[in-house]
Protein backbone atom coordinates (compact mmCIF):
# COMPACT_ATOMS: atom_id res chain seq x y z
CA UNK A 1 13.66 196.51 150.08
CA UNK A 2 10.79 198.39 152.31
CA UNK A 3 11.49 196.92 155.64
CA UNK A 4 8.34 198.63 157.21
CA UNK A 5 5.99 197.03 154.50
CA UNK A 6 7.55 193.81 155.26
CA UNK A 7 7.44 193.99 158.79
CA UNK A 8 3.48 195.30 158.08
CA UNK A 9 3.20 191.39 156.68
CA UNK A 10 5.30 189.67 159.42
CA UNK A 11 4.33 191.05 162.53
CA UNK A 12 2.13 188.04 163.88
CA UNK A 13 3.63 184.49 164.31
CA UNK A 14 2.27 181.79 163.46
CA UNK A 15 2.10 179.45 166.97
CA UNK A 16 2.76 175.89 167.67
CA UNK A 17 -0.26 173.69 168.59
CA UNK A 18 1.49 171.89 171.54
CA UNK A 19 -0.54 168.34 173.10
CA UNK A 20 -1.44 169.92 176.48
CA UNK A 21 -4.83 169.55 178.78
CA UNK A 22 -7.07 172.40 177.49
CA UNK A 23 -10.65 173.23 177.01
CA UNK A 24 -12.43 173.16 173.79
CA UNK A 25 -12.02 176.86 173.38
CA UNK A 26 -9.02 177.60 174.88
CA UNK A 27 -7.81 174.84 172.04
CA UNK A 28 -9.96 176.88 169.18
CA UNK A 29 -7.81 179.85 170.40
CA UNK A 30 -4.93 178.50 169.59
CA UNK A 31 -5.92 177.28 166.69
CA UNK A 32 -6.90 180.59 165.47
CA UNK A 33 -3.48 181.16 165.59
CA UNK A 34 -2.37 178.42 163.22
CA UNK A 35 -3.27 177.94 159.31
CA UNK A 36 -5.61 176.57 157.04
CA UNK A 37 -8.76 175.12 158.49
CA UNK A 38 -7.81 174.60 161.79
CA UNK A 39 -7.27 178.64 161.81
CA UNK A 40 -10.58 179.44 159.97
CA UNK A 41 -12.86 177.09 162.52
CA UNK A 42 -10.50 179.26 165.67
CA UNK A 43 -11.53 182.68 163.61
CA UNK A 44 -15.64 181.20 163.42
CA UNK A 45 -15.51 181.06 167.17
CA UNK A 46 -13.83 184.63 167.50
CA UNK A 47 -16.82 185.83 165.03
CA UNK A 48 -19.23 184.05 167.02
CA UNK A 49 -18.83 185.32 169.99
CA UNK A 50 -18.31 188.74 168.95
CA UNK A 51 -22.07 188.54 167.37
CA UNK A 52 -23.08 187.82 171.00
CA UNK A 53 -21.16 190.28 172.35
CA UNK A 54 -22.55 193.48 170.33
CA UNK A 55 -25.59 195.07 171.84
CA UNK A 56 -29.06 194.06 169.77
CA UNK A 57 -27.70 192.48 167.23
CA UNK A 58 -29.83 189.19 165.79
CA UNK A 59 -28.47 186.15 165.39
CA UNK A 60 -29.46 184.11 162.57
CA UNK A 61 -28.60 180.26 162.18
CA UNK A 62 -29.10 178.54 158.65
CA UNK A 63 -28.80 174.91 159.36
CA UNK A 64 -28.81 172.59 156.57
CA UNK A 65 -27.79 168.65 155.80
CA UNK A 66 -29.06 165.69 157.92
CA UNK A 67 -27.71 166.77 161.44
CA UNK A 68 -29.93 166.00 163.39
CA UNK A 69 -29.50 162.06 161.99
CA UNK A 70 -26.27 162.51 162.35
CA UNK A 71 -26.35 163.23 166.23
CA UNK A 72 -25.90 167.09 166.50
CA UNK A 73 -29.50 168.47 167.12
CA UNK A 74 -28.99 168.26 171.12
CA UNK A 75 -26.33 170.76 170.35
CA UNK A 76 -28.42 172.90 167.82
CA UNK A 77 -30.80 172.47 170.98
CA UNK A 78 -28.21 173.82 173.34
CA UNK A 79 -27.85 176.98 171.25
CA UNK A 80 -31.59 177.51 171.21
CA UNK A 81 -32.40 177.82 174.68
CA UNK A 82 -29.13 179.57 176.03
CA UNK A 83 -29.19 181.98 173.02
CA UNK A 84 -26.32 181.51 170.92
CA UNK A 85 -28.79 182.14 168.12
CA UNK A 86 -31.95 183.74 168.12
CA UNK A 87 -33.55 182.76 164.76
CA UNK A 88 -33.44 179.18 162.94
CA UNK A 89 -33.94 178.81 159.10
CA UNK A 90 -33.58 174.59 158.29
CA UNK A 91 -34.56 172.19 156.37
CA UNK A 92 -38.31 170.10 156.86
CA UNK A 93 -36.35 166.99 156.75
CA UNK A 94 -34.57 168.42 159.66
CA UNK A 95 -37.26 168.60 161.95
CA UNK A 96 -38.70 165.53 160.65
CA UNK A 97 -35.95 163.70 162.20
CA UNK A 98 -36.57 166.03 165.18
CA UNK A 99 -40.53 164.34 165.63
CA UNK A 100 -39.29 160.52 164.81
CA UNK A 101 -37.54 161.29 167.81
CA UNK A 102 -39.59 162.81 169.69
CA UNK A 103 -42.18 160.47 169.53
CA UNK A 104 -39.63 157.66 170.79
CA UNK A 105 -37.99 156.35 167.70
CA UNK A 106 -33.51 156.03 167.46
CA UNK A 107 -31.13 156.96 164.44
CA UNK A 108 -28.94 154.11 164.66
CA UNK A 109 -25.24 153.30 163.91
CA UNK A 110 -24.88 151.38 160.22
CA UNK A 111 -22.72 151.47 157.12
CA UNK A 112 -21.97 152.86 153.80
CA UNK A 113 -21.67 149.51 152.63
CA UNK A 114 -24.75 148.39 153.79
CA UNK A 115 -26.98 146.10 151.34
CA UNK A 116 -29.52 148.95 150.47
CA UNK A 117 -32.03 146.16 148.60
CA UNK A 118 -31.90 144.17 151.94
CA UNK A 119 -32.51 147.59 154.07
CA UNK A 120 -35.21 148.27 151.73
CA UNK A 121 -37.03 145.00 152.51
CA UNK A 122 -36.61 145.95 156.34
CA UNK A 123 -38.09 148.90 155.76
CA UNK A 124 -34.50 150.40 157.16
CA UNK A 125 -33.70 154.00 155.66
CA UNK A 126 -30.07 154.82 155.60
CA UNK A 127 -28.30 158.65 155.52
CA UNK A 128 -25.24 157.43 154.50
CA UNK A 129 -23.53 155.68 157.86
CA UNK A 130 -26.79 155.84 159.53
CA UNK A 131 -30.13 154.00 159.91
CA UNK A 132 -33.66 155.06 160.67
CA UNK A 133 -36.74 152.94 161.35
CA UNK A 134 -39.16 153.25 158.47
CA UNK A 135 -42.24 152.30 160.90
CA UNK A 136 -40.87 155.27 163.43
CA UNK A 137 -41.43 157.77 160.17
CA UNK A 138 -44.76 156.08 159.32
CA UNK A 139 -45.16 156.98 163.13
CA UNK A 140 -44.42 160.24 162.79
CA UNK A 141 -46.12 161.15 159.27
CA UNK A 142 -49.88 159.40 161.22
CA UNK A 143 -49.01 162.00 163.88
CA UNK A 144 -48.94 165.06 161.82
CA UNK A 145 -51.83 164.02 159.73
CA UNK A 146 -54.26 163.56 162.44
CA UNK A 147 -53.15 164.98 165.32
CA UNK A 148 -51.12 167.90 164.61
CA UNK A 149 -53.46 168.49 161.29
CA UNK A 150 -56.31 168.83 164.62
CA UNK A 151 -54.47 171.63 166.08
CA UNK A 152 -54.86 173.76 162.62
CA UNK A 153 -57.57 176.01 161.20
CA UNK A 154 -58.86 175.23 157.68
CA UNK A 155 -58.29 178.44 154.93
CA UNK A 156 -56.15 180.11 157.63
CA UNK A 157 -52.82 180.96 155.87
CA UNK A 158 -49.78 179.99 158.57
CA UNK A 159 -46.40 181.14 158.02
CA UNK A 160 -43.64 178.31 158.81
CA UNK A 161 -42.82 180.19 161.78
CA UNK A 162 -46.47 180.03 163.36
CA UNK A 163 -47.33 176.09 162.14
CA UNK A 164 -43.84 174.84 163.40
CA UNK A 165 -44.15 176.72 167.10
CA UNK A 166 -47.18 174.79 167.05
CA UNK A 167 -45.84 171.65 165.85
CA UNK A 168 -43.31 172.47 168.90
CA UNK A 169 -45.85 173.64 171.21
CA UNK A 170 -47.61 169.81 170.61
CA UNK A 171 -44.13 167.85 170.97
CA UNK A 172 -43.53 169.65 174.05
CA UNK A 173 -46.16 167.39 175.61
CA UNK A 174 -44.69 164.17 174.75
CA UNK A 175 -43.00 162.31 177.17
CA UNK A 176 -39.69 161.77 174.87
CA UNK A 177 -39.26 165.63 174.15
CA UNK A 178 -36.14 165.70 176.02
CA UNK A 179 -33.59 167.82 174.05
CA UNK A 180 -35.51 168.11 170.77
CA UNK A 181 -35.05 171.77 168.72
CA UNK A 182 -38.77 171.67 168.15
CA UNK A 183 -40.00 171.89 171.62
CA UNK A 184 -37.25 173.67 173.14
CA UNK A 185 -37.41 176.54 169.98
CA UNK A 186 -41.52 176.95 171.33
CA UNK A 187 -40.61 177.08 174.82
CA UNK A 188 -37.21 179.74 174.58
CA UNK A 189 -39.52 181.91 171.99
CA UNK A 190 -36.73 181.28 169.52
CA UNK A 191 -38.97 181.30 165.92
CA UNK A 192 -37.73 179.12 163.41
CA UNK A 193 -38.58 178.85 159.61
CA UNK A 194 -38.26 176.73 156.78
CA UNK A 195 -39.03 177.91 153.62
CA UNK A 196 -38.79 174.26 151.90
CA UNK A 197 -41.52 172.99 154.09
CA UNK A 198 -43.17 170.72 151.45
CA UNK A 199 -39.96 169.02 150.94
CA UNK A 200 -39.97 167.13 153.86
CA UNK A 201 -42.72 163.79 155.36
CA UNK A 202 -43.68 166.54 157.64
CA UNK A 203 -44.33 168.49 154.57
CA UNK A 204 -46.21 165.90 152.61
CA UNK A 205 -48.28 164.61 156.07
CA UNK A 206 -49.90 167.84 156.21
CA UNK A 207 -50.57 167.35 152.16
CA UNK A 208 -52.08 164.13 152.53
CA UNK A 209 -54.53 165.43 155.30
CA UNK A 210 -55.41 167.84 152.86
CA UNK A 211 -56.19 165.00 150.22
CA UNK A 212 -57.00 161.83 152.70
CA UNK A 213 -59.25 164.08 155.61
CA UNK A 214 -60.66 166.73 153.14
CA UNK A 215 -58.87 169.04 155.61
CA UNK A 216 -57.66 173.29 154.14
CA UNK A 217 -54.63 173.66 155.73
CA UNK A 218 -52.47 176.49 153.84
CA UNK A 219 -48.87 177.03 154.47
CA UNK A 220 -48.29 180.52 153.44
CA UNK A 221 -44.51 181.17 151.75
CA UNK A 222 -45.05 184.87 151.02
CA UNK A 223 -46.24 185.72 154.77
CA UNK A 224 -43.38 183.87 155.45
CA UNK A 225 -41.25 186.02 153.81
CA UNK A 226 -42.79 188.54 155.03
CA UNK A 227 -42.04 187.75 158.59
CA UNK A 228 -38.22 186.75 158.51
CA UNK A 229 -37.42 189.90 156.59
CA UNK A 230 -39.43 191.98 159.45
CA UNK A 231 -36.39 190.75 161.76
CA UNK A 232 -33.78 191.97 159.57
CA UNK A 233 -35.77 195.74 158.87
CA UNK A 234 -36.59 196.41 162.80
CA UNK A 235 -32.33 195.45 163.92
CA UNK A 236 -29.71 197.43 163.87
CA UNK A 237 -27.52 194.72 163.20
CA UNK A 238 -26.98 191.24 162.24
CA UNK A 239 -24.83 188.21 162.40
CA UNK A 240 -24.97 184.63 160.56
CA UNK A 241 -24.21 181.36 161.39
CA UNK A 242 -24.31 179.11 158.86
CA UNK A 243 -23.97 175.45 158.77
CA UNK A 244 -23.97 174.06 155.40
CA UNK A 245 -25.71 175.95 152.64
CA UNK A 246 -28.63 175.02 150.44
CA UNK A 247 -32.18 177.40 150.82
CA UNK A 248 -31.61 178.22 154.78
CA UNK A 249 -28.71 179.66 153.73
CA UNK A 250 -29.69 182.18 150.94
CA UNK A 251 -33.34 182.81 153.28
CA UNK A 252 -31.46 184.15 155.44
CA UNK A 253 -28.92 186.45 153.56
CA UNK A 254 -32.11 187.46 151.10
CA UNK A 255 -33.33 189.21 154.20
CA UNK A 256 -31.11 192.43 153.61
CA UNK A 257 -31.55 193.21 149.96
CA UNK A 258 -35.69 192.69 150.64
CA UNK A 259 -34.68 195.06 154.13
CA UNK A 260 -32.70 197.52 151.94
CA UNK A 261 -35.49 197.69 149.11
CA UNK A 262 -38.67 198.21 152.47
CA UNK A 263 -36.43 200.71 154.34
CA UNK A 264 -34.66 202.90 151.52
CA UNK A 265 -31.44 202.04 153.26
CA UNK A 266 -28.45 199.99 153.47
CA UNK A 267 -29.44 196.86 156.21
CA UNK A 268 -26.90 194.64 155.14
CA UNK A 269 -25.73 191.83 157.40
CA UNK A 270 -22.78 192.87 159.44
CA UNK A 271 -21.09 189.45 160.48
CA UNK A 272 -20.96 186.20 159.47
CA UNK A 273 -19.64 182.28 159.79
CA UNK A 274 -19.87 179.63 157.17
CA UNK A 275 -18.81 175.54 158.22
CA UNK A 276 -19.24 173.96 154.59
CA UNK A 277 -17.61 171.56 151.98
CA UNK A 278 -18.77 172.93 149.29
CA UNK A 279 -16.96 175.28 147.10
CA UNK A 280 -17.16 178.64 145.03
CA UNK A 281 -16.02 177.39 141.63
CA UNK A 282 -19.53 175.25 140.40
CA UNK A 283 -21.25 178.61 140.68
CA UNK A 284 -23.83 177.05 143.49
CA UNK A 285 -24.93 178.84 146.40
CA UNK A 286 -24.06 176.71 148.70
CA UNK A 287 -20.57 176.83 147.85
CA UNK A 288 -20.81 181.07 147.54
CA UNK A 289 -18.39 183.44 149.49
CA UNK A 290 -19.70 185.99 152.09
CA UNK A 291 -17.33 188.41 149.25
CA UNK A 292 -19.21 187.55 146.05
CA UNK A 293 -22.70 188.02 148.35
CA UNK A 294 -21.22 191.36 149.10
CA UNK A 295 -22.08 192.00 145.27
CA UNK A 296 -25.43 190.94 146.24
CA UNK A 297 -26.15 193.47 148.65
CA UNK A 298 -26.61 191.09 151.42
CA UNK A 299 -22.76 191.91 153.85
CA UNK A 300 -21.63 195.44 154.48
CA UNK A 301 -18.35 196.28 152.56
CA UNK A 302 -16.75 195.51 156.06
CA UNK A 303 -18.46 193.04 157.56
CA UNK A 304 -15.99 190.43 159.42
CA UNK A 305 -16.37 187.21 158.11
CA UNK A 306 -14.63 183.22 158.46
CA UNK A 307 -15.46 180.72 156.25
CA UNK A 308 -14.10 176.81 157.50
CA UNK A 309 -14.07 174.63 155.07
CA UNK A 310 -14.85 171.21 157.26
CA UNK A 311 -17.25 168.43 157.65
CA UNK A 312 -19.98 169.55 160.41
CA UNK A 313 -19.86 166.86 162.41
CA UNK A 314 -16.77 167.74 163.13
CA UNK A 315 -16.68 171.48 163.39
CA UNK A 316 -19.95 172.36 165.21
CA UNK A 317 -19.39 170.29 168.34
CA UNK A 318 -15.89 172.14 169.18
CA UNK A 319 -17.76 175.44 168.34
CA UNK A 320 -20.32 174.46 170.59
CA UNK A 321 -18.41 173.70 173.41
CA UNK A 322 -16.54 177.00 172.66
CA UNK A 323 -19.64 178.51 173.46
CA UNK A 324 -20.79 176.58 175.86
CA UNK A 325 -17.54 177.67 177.95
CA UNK A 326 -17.76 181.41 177.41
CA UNK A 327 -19.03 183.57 180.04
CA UNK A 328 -20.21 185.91 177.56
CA UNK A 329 -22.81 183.57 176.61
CA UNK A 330 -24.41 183.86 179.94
CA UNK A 331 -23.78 187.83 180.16
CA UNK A 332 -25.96 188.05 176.76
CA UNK A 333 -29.73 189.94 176.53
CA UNK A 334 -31.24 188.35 173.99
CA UNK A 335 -34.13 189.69 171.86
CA UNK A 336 -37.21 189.14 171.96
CA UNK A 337 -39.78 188.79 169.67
CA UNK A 338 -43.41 190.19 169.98
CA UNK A 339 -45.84 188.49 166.81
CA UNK A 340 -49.14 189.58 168.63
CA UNK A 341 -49.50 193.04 166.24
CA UNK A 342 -49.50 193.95 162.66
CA UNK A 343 -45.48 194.08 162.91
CA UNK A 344 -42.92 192.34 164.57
CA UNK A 345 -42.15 194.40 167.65
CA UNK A 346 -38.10 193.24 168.96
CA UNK A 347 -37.03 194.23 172.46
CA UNK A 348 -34.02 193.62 174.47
């Protein structure tokens, strides 16, 4: 028997998680330190805040699922204005939540087993244990159509980025803005994107004041394209956070093959997280591994990855508050982003 290659293998033990007063990421250290999920969600925050610790280095977040329904958008909030990320790629539906709150409406506590032929006749929309006020949606669809559709030039082709930093810039100056990712993303800089814009009410409000108003308003995908792939060509390096999987996820990791193909060089993503429950064998996307995107292109050979395999409602709020205690977080320059020219211009 080699006893060096076997001490090679058993030369970290495995630690007991003991039931002891700690913070949130003193207790994701020790987890890190443990097996199976609870070790992967530790390694995340490790990965995490070593993205926030290199020097100009991009943080994207690809946020998909209903989270903000569920309750975690004050958190995706958080991130936003004290930098744990520095670009957001999510869903319409996402943000559409975002303005039914914003313009004073709840998400409300329900059932599974609710009576979805009685919700229907209460006009009562339900994401699985949740509810939503149909009339607060109605609301918010009425306030996109006339009065954000008002802020917008007709045959002026807007990138996601540019209509929803309006769409923030407008919620910022309603009373019940407190906390939403809309209006804090327009007033940290932070841009966001969402390249499945017209599959969302927000999406189909700006359609109908198209059809109902006789309004031009063009949504641009290419220029978006365009501009999210500008952020991965003009950085040195990258990290991604991803939360769930769907198109934010695969925006976001297309960005280095188009960056490799525009600069004639390797600008692969260097680090990366993944909270999902999907999983690799159905061939989906959203259940892909940051090692079968290597094949892709879209990770460096070496790039340090953790994938947890976890419901994110469950995983995002310690991670969060693993952040939220870190003193590195605070230490952090992040980049900025300059739109005004031709080309992105990003400075530190």
């Amino acid at each position: 028997m080699d006893a060096a290659r076997k001490r090679q293998h058993l030369k970290h033990p495995r630690i007991e998680i003991e039931a002891r007063k700690r913070s949130a990421g003193e207790l994701l250290e020790d987890m890190a330190k443990t097996a199976f999920q609870g070790r992967k969600l530790g390694e995340a925050l490790a990965i995490w805040k070593k993205m926030l610790s290199k020097p100009k280095t991009v943080v994207f977040m690809g946020l998909s699922g209903a989270m903000v329904p569920a309750g975690m958008g004050r958190l995706v909030s958080y991130l936003i204005e004290h930098r744990g990320i520095d670009v957001l790629v999510t869903t319409g539906a996402a943000l559409s939540h975002d303005m039914y709150q914003v313009l004073g409406s709840k998400h409300y506590l329900g059932t599974p087993s609710a009576d979805d032929e009685e919700l229907q006749d209460l006009r009562i929309d339900r994401v699985y244990d949740t509810y939503a006020d149909e009339d607060g949606f109605y609301e918010a669809d009425n306030w996109v159509m006339k009065h954000l559709a008002d802020q917008l030039e007709d045959d002026r082709p807007y990138s996601t980025r540019e209509l929803i930093d309006i769409v923030g810039r407008e919620a910022s100056k309603i009373g019940h803005d407190g906390g939403s990712i809309l209006s804090t993303a327009h007033k940290c800089g932070l841009p966001i994107f969402v390249p499945a814009f017209g599959d969302s009410s927000m999406g189909f409000a700006l359609m109908m004041a198209n059809r109902r108003r006789k309004r031009r308003i063009i949504v641009d995908m290419m220029r978006d394209v365009d501009q999210i792939c500008q952020i991965t060509e003009n950085n040195e390096e990258t990290g991604v956070v991803l939360i769930g999987g769907g198109v934010p996820k695969n925006y976001i990791q297309q960005t280095a093959v188009v960056a490799g193909y525009e600069t004639n060089k390797e600008m692969m993503h260097n680090l990366g997280i993944s909270i999902t429950t999907d999983s690799p064998q159905w061939g989906g996307l959203s259940g892909c591994t940051f090692d079968e995107s290597k094949s892709w292109g879209k990770y460096v050979k070496e790039a340090v990855t953790a994938t947890c395999y976890c419901d994110a409602t469950i995983a995002l709020p310690m991670l969060v508050s693993g952040l939220a205690e870190w003193k590195g977080l605070k230490q952090r320059v992040p980049p900025r982003f300059d739109w005004n020219g031709k080309k992105l211009r990003i400075t530190y």
